[in-house]
Each structure stands twice: as C-alpha cells, then as structure tokens.
PDB file of N, CA and C in Angstrom:
ATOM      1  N   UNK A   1       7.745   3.139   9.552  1.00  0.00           N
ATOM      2  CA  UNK A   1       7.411   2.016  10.416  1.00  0.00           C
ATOM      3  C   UNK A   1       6.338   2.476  11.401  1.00  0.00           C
ATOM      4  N   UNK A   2       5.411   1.962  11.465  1.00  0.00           N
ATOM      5  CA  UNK A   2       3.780   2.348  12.132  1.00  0.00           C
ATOM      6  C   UNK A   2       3.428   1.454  12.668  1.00  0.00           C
ATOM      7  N   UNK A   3       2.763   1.092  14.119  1.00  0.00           N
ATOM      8  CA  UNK A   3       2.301  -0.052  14.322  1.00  0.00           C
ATOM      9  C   UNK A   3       0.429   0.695  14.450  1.00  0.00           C
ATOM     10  N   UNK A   4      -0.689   0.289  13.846  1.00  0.00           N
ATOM     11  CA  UNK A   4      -1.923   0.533  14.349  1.00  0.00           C
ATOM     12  C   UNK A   4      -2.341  -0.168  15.391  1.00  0.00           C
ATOM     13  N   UNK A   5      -3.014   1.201  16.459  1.00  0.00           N
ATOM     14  CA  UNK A   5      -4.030   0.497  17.551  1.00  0.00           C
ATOM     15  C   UNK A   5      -5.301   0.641  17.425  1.00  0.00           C
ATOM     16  N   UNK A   6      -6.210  -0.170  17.815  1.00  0.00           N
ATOM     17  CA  UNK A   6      -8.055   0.301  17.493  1.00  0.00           C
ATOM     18  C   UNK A   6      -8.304   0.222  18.889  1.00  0.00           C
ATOM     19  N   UNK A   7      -9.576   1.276  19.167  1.00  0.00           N
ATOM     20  CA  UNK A   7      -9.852   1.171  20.100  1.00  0.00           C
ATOM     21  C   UNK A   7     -11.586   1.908  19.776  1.00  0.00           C
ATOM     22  N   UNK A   8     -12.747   0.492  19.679  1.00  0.00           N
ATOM     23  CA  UNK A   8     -12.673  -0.922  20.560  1.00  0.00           C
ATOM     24  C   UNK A   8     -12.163  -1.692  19.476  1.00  0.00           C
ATOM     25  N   UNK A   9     -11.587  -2.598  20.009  1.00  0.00           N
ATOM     26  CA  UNK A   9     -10.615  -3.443  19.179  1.00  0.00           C
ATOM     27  C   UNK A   9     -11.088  -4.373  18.330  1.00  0.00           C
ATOM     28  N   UNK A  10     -10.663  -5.207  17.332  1.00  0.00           N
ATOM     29  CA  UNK A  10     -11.070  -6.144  15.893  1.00  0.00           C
ATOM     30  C   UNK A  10     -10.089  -6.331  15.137  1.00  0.00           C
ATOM     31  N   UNK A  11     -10.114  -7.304  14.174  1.00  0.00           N
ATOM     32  CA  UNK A  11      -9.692  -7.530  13.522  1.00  0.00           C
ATOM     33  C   UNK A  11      -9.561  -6.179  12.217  1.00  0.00           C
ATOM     34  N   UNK A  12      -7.891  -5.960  11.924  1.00  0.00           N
ATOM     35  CA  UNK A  12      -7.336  -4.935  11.268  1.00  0.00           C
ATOM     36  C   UNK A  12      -6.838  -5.502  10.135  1.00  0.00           C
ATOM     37  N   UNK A  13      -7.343  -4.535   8.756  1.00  0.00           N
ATOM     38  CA  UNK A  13      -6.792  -5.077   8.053  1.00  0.00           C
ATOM     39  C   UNK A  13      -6.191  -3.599   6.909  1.00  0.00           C
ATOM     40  N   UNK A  14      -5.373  -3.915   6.110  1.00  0.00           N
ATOM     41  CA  UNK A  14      -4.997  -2.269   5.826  1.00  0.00           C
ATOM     42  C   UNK A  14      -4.054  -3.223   4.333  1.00  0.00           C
ATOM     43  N   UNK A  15      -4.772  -1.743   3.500  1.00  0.00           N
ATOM     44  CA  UNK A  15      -5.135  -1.861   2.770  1.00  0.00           C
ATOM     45  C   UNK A  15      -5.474  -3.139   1.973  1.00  0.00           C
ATOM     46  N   UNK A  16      -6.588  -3.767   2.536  1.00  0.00           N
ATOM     47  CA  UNK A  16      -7.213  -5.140   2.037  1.00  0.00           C
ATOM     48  C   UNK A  16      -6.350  -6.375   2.314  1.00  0.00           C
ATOM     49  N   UNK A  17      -5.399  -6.269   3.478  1.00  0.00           N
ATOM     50  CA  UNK A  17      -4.767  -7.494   3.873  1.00  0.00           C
ATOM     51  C   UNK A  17      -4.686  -7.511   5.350  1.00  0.00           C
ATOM     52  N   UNK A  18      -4.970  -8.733   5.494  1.00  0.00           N
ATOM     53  CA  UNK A  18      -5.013  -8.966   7.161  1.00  0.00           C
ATOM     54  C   UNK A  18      -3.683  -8.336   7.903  1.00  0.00           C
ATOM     55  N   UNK A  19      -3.739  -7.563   9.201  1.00  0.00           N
ATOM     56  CA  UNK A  19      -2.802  -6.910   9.888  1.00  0.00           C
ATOM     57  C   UNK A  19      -2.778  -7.384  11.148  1.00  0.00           C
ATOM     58  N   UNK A  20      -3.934  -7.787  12.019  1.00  0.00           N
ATOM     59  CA  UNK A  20      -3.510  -8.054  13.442  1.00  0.00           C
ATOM     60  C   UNK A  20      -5.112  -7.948  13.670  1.00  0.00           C
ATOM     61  N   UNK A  21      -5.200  -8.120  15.457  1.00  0.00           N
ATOM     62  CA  UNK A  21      -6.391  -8.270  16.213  1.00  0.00           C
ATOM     63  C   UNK A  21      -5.758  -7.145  17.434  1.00  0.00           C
ATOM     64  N   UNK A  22      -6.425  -5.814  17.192  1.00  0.00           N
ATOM     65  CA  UNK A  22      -6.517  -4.562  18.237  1.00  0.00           C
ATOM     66  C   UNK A  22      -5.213  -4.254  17.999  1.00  0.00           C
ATOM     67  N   UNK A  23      -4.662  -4.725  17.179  1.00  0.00           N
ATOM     68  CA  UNK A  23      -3.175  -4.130  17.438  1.00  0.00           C
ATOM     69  C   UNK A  23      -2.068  -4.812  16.406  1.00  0.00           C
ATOM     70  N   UNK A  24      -1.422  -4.182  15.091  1.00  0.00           N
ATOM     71  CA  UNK A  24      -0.742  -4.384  14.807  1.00  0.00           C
ATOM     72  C   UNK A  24       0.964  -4.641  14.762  1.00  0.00           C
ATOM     73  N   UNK A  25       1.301  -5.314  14.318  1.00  0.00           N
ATOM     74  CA  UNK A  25       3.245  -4.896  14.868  1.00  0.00           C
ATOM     75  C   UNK A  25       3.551  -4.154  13.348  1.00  0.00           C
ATOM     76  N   UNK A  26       4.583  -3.763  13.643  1.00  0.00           N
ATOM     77  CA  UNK A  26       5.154  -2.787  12.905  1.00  0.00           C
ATOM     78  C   UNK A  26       5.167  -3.149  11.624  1.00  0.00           C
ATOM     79  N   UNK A  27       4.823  -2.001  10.931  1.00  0.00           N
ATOM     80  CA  UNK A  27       4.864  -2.126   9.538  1.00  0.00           C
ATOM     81  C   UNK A  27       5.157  -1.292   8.775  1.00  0.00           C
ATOM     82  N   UNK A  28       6.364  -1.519   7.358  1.00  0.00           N
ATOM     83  CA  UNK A  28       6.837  -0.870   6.563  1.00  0.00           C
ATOM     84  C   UNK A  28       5.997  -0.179   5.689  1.00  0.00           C
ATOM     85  N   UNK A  29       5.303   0.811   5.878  1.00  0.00           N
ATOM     86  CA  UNK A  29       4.314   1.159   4.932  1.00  0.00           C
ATOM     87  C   UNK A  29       4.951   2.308   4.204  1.00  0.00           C
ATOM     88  N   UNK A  30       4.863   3.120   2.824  1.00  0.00           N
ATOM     89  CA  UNK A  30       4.695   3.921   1.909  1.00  0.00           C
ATOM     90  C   UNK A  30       4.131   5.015   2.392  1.00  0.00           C
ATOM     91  N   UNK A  31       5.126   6.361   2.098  1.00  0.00           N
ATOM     92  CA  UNK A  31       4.074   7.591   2.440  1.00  0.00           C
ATOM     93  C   UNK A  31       2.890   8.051   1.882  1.00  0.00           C
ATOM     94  N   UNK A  32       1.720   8.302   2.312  1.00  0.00           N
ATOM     95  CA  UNK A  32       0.710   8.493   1.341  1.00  0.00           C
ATOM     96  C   UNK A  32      -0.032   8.097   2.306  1.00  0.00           C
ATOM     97  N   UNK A  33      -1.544   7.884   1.323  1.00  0.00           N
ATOM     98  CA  UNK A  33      -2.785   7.299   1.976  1.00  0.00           C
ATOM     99  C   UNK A  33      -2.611   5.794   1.832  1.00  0.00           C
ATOM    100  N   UNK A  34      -3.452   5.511   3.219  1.00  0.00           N
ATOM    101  CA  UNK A  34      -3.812   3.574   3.031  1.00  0.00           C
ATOM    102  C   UNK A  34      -5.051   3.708   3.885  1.00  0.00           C
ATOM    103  N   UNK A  35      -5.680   2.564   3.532  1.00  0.00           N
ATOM    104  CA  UNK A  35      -7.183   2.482   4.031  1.00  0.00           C
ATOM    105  C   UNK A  35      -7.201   1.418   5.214  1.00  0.00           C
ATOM    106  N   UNK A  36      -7.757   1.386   6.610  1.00  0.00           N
ATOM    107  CA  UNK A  36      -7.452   0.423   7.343  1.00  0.00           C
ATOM    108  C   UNK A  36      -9.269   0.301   7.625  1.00  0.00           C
ATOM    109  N   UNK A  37      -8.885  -0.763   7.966  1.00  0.00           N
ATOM    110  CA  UNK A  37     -10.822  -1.417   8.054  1.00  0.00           C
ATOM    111  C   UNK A  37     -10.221  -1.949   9.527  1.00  0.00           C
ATOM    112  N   UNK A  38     -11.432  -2.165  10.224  1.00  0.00           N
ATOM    113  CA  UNK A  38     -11.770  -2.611  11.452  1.00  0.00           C
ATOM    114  C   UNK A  38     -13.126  -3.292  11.490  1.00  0.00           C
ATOM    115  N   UNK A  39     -12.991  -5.030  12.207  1.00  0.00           N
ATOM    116  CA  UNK A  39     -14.123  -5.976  12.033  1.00  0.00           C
ATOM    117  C   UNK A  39     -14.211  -5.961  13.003  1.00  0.00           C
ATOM    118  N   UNK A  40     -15.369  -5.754  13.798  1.00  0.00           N
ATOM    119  CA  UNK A  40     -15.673  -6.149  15.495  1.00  0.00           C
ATOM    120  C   UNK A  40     -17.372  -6.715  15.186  1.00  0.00           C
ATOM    121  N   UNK A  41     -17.092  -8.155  15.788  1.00  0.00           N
ATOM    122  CA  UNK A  41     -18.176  -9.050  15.637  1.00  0.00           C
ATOM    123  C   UNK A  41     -18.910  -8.940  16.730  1.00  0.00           C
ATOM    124  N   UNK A  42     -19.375  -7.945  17.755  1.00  0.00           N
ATOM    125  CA  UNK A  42     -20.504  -6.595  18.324  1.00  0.00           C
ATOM    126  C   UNK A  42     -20.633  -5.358  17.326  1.00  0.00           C
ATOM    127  N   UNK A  43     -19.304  -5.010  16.666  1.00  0.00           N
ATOM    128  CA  UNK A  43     -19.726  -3.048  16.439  1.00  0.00           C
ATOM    129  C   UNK A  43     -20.040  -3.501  15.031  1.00  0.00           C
ATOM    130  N   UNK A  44     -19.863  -4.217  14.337  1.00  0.00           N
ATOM    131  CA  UNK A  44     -19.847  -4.417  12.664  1.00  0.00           C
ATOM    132  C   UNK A  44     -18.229  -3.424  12.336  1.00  0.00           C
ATOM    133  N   UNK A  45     -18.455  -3.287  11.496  1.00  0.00           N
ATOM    134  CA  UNK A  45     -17.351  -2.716  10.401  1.00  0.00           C
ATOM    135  C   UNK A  45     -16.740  -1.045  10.747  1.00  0.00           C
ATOM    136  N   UNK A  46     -16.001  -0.469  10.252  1.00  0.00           N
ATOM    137  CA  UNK A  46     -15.775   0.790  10.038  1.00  0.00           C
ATOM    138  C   UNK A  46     -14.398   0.817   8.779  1.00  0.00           C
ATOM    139  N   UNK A  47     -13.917   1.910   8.447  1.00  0.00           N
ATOM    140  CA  UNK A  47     -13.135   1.885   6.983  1.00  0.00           C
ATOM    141  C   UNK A  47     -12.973   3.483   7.646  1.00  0.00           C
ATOM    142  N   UNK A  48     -11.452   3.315   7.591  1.00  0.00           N
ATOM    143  CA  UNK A  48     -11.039   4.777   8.055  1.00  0.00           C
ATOM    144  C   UNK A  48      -9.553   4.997   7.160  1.00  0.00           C
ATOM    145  N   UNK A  49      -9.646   6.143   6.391  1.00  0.00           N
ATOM    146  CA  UNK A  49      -8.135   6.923   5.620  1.00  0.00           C
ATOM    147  C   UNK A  49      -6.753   7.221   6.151  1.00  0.00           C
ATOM    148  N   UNK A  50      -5.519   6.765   6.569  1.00  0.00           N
ATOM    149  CA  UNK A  50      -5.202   7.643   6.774  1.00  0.00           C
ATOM    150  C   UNK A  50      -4.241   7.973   6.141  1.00  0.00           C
ATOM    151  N   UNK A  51      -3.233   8.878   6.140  1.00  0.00           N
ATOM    152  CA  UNK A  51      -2.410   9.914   5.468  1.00  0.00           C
ATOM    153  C   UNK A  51      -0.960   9.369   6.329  1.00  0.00           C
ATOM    154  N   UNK A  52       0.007   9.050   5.699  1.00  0.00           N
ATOM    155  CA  UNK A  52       1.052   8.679   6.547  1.00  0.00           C
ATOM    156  C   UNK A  52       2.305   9.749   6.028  1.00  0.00           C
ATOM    157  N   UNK A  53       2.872  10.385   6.755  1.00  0.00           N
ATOM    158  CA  UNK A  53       4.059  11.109   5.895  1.00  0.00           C
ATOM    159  C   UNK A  53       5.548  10.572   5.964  1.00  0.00           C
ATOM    160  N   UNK A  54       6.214  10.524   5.015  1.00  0.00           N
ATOM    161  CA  UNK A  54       7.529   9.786   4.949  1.00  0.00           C
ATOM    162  C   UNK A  54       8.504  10.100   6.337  1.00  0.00           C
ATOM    163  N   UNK A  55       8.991   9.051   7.088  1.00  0.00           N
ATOM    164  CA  UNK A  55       9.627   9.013   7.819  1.00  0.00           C
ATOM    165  C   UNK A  55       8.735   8.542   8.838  1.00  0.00           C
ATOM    166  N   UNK A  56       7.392   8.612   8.828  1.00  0.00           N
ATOM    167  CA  UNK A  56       6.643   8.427   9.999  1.00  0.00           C
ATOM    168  C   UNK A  56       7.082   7.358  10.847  1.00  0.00           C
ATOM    169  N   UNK A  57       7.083   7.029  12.212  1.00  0.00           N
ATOM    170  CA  UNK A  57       7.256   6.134  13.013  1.00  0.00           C
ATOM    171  C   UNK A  57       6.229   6.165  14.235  1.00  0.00           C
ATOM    172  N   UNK A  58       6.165   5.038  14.642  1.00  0.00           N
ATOM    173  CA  UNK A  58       5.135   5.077  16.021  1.00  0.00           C
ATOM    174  C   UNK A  58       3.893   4.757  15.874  1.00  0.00           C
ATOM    175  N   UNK A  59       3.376   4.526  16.607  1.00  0.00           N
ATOM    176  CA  UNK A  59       1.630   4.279  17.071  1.00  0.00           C
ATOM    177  C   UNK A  59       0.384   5.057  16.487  1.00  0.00           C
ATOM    178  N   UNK A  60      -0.027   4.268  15.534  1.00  0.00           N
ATOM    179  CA  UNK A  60      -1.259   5.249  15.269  1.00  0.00           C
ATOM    180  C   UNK A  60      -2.318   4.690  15.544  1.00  0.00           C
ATOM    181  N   UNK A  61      -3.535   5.528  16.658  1.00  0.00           N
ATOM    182  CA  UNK A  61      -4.184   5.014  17.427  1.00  0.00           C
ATOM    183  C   UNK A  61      -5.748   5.250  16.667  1.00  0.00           C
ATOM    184  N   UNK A  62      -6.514   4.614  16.384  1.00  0.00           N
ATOM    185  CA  UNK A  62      -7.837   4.899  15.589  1.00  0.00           C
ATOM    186  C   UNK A  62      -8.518   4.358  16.642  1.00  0.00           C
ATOM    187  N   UNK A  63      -9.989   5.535  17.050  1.00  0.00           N
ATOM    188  CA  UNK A  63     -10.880   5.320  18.091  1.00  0.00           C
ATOM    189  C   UNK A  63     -11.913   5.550  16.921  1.00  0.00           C
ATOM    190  N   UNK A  64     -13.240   4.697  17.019  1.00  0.00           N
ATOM    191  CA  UNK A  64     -14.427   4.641  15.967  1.00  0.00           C
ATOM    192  C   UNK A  64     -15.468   4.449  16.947  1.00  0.00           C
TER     193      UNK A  64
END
C-alpha cells in the first residue's frame, strides 16, 4: 500500500491509468517495477521507474 507524492505537482498516472492530481491515495500495488508519469500543464511531462518491494507501505515522494 503506497500513496505517490509529486513535487511540482500534476496529474499522476501509474502504470497508464489515471491516479490523482499531486497526490495519490493509497494503492494496492504489486512488488516490482511500475512506471508513473507526471502531466504539469507549465513543466510538460516526465516518466519516472520505480521499484516497489513486497510489503512496502507509505509515501513515495518523486521530485522532477
């Protein structure tokens, strides 16, 4: 259970489905990799990896 934060903030979407705006609520995700994108209509785009390990919980904070 993971909630993502962006910071500067946009529309989140992980792995190719809409998640939230600067800030997701919690989500049941799979250990492994997932891809989270960030839309900010000033910064344009970014596409960042990350690696989640089983059991993970808490806040994962992506600064771009």
């Amino acid at each position: 259970m993971v909630s993502f934060v962006v910071f500067p903030g946009g529309r989140i979407f992980v792995d190719d489905k809409p998640a939230g705006q600067d800030v997701t609520s919690l989500m049941r995700l799979a250990a492994g990799k997932h891809v989270v994108r960030i839309e900010n209509r000033f910064l344009g785009t970014t596409t960042v990896e990350v690696d989640l390990v089983a059991g993970q919980m808490g806040d994962v904070t992506i600064e771009w």
